[in-house]
PDB file of N, CA and C in Angstrom:
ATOM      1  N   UNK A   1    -226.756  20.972 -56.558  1.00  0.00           N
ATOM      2  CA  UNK A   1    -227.447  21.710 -57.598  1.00  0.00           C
ATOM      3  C   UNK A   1    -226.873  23.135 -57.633  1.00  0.00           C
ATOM      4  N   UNK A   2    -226.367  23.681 -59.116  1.00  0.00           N
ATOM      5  CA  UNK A   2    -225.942  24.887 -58.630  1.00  0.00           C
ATOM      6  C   UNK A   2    -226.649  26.372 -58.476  1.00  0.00           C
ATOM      7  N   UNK A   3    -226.721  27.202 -57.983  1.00  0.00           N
ATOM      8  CA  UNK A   3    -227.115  28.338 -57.828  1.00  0.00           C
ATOM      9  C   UNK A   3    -227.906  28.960 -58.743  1.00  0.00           C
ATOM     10  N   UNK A   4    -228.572  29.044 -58.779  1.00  0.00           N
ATOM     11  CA  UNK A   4    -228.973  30.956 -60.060  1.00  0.00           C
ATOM     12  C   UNK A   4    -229.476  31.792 -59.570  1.00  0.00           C
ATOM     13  N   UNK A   5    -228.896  32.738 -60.475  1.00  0.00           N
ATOM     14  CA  UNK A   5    -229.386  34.194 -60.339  1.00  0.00           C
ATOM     15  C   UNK A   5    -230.281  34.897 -60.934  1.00  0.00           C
ATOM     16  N   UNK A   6    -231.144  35.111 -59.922  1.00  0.00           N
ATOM     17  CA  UNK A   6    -232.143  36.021 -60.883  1.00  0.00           C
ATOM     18  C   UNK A   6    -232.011  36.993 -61.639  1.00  0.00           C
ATOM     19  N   UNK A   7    -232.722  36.997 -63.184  1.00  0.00           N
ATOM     20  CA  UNK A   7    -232.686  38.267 -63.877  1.00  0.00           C
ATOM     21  C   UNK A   7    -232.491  39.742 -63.577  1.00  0.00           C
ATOM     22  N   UNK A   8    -232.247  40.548 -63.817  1.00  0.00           N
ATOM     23  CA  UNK A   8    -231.977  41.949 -62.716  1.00  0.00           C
ATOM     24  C   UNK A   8    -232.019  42.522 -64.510  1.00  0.00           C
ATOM     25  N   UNK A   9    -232.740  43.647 -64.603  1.00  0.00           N
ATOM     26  CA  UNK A   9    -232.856  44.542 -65.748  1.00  0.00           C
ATOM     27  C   UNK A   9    -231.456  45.795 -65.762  1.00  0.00           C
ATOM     28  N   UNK A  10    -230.545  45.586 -65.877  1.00  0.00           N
ATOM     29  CA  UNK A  10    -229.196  46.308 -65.641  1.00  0.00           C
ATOM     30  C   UNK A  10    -229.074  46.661 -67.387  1.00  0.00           C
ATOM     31  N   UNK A  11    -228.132  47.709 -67.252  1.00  0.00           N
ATOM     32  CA  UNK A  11    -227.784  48.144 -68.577  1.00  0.00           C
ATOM     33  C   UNK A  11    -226.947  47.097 -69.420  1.00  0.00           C
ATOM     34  N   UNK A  12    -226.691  46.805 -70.756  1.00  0.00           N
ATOM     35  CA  UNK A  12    -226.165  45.744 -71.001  1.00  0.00           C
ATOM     36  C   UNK A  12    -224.361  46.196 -71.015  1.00  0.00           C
ATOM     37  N   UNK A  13    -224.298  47.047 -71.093  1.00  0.00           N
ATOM     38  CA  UNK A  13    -223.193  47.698 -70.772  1.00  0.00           C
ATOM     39  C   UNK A  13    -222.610  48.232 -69.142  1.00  0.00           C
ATOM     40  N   UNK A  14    -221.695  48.171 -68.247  1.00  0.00           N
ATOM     41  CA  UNK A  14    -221.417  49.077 -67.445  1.00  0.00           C
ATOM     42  C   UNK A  14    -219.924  48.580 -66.733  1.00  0.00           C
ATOM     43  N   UNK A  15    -219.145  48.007 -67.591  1.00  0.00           N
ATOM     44  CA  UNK A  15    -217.857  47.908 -67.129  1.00  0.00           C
ATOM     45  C   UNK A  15    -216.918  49.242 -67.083  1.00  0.00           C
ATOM     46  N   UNK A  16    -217.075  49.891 -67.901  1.00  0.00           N
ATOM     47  CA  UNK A  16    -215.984  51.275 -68.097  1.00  0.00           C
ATOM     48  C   UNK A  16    -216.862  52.465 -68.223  1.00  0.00           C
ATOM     49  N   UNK A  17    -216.647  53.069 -67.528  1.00  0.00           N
ATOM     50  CA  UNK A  17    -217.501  54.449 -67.371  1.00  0.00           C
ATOM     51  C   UNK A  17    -216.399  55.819 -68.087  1.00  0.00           C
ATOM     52  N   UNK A  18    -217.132  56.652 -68.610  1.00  0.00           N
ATOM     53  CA  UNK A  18    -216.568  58.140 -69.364  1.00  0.00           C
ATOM     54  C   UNK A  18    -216.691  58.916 -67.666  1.00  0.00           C
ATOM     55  N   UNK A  19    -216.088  59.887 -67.563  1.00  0.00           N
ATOM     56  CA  UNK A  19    -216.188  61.244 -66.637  1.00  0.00           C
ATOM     57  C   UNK A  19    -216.701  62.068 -67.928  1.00  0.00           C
ATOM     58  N   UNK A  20    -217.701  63.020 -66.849  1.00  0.00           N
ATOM     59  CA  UNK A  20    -217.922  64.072 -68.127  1.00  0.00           C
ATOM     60  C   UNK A  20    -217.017  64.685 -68.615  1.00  0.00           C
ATOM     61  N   UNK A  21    -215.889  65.391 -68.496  1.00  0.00           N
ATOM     62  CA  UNK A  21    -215.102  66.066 -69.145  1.00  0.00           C
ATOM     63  C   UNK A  21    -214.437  64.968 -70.088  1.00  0.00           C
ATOM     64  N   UNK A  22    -214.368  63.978 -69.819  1.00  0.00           N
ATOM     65  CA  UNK A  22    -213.542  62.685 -70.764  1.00  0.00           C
ATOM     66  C   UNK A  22    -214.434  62.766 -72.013  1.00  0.00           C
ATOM     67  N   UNK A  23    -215.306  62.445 -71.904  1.00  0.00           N
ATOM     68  CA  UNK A  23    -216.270  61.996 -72.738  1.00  0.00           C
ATOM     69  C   UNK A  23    -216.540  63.414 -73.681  1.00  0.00           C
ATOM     70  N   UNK A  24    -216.723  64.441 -72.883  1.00  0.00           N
ATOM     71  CA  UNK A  24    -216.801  65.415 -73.780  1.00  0.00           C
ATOM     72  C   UNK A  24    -215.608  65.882 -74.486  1.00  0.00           C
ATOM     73  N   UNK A  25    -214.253  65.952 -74.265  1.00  0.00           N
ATOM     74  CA  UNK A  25    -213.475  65.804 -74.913  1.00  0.00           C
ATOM     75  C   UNK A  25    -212.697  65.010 -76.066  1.00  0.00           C
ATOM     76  N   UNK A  26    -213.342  63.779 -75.983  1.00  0.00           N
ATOM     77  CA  UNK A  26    -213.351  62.434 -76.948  1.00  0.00           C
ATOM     78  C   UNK A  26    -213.957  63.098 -78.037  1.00  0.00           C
ATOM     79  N   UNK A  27    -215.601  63.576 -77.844  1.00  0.00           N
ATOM     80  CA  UNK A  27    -216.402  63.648 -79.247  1.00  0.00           C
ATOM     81  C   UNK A  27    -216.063  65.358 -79.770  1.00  0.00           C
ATOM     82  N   UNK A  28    -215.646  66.117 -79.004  1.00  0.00           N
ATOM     83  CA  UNK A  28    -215.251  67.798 -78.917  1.00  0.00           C
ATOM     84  C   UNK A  28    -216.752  68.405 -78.656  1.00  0.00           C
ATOM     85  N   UNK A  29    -217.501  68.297 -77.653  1.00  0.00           N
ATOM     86  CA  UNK A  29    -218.846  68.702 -77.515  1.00  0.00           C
ATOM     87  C   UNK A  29    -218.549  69.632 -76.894  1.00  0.00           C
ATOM     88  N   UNK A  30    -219.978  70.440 -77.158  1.00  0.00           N
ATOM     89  CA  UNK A  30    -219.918  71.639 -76.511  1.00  0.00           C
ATOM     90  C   UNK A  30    -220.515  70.954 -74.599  1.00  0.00           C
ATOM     91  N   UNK A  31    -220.051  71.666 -73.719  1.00  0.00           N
ATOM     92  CA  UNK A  31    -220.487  71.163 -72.854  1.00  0.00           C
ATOM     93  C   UNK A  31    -221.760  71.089 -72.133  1.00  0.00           C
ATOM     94  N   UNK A  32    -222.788  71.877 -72.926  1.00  0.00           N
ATOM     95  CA  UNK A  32    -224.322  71.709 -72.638  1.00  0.00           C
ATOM     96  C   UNK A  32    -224.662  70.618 -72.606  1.00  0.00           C
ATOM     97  N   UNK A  33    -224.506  70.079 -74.464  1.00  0.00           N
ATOM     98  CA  UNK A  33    -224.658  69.074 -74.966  1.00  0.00           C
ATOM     99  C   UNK A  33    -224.230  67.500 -74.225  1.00  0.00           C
ATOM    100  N   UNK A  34    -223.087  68.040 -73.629  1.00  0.00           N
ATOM    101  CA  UNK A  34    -222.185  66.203 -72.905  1.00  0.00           C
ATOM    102  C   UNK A  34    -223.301  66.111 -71.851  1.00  0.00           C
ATOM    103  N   UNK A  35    -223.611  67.064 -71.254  1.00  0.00           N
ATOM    104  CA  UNK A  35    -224.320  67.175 -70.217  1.00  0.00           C
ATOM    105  C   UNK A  35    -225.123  66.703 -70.081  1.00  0.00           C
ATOM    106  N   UNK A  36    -225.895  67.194 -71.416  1.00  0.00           N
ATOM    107  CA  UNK A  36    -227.022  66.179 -71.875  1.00  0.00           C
ATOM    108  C   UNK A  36    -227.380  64.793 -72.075  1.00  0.00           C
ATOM    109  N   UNK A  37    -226.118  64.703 -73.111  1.00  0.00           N
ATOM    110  CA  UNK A  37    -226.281  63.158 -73.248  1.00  0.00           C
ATOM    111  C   UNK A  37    -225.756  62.342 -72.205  1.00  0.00           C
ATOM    112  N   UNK A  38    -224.732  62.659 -71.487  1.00  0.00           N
ATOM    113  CA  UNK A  38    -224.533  62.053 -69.849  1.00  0.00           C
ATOM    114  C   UNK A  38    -225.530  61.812 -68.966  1.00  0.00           C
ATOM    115  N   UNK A  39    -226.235  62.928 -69.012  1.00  0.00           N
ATOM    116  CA  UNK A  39    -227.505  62.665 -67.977  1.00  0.00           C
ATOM    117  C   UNK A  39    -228.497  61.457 -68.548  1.00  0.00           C
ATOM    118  N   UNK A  40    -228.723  61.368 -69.888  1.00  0.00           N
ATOM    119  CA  UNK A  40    -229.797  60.873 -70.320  1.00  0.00           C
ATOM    120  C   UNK A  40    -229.619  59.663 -70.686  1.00  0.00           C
ATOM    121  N   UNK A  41    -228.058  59.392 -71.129  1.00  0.00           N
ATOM    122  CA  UNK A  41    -227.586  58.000 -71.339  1.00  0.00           C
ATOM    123  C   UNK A  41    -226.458  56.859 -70.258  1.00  0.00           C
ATOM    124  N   UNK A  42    -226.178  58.377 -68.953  1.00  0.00           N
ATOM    125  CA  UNK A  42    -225.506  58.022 -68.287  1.00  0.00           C
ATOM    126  C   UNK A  42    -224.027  57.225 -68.531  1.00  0.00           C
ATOM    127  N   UNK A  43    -223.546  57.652 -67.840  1.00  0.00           N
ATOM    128  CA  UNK A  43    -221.577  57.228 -67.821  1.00  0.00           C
ATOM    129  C   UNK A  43    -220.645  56.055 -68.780  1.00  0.00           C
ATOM    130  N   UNK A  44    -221.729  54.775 -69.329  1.00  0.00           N
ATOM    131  CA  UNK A  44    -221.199  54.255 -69.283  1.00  0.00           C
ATOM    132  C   UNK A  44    -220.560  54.441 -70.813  1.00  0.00           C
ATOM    133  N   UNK A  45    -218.975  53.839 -70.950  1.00  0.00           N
ATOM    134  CA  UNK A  45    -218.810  54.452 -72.476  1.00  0.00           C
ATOM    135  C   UNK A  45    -218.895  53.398 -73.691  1.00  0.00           C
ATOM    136  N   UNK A  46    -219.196  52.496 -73.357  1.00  0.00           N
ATOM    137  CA  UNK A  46    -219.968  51.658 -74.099  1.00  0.00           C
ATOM    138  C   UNK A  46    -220.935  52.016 -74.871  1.00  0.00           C
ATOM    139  N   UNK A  47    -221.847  52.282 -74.322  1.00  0.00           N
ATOM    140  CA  UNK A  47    -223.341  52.855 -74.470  1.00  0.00           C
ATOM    141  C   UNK A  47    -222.900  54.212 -75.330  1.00  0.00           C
ATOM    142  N   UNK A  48    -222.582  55.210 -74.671  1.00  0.00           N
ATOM    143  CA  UNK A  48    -222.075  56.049 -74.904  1.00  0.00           C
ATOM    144  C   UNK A  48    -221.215  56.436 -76.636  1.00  0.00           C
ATOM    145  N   UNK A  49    -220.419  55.587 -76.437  1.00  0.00           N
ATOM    146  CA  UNK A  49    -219.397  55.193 -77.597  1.00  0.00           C
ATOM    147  C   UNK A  49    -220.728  54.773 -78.860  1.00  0.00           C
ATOM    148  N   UNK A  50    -220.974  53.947 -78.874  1.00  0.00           N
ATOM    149  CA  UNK A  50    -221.869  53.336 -79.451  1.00  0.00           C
ATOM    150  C   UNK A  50    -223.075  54.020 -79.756  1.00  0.00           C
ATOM    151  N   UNK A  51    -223.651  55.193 -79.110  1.00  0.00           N
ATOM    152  CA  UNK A  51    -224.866  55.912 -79.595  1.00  0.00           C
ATOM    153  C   UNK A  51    -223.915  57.045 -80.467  1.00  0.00           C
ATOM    154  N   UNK A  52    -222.767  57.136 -80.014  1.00  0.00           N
ATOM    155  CA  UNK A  52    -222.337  58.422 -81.294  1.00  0.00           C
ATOM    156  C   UNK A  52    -221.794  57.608 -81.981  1.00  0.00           C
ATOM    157  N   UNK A  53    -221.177  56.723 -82.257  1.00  0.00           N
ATOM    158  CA  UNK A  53    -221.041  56.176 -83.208  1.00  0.00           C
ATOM    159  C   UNK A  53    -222.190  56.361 -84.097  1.00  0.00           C
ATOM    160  N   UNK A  54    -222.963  55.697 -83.824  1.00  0.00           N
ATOM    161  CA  UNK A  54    -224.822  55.719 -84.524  1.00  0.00           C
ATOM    162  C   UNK A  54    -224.972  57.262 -84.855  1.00  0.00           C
ATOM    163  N   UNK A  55    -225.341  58.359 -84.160  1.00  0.00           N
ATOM    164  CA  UNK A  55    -225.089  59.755 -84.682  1.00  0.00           C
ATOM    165  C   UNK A  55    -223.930  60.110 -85.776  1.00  0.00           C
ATOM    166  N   UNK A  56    -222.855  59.331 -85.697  1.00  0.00           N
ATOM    167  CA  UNK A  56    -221.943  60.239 -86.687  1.00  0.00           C
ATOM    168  C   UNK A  56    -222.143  59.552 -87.852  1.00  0.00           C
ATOM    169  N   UNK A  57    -222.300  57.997 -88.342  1.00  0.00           N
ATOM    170  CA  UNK A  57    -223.099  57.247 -89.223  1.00  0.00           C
ATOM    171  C   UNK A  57    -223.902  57.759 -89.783  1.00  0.00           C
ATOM    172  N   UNK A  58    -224.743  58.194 -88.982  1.00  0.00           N
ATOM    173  CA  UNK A  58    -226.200  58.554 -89.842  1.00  0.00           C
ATOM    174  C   UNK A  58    -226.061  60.196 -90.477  1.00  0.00           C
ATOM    175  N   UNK A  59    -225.059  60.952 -89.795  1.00  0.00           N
ATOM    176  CA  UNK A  59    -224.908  61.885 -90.760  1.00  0.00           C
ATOM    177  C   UNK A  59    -225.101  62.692 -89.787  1.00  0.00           C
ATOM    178  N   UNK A  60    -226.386  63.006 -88.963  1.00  0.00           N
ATOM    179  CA  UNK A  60    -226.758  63.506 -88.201  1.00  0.00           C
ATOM    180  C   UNK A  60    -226.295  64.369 -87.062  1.00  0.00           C
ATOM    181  N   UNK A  61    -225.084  64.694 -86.939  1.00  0.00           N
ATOM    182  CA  UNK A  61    -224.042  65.379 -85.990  1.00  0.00           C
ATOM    183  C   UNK A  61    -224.354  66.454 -85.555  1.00  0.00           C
ATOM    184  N   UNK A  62    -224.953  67.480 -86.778  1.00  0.00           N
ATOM    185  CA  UNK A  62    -225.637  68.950 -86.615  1.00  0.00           C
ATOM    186  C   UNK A  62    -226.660  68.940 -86.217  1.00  0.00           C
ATOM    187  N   UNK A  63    -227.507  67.524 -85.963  1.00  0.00           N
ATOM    188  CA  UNK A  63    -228.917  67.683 -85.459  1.00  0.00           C
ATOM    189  C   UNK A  63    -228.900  67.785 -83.798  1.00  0.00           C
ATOM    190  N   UNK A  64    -228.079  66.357 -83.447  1.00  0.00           N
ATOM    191  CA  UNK A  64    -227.671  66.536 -81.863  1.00  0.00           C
ATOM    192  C   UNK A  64    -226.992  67.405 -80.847  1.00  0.00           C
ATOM    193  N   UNK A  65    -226.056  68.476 -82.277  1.00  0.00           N
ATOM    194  CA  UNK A  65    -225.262  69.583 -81.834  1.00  0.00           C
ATOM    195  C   UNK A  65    -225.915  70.835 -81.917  1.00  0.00           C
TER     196      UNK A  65
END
């Protein structure tokens, strides 16, 4: 019978991680701001990639900046 693994609540993302200076240099943030969203969305650039994506879409760039 084979194995399973239990569910584990993990991010759905976390193969490739940003460094802060990477990441803040990708979007040109001021570095308060990377800081911010690093801390709050953490490293991974998946996640990462994908929530500014969603910010620059919606128009919204000057709100988060």
């Amino acid at each position: 019978m084979p194995e399973t693994r239990a569910s584990t609540s993990k991010p759905r993302f976390t193969a490739i991680e940003y460094g802060l200076e990477e990441f803040r240099a990708a979007y040109d943030l001021p570095r308060e701001k990377a800081q911010d969203l690093f801390d709050r969305f953490g490293p991974s650039k998946a996640e990462l990639d994908a929530m500014m994506k969603a910010i620059i879409n919606r128009g919204s760039v000057k709100y988060w900046l």
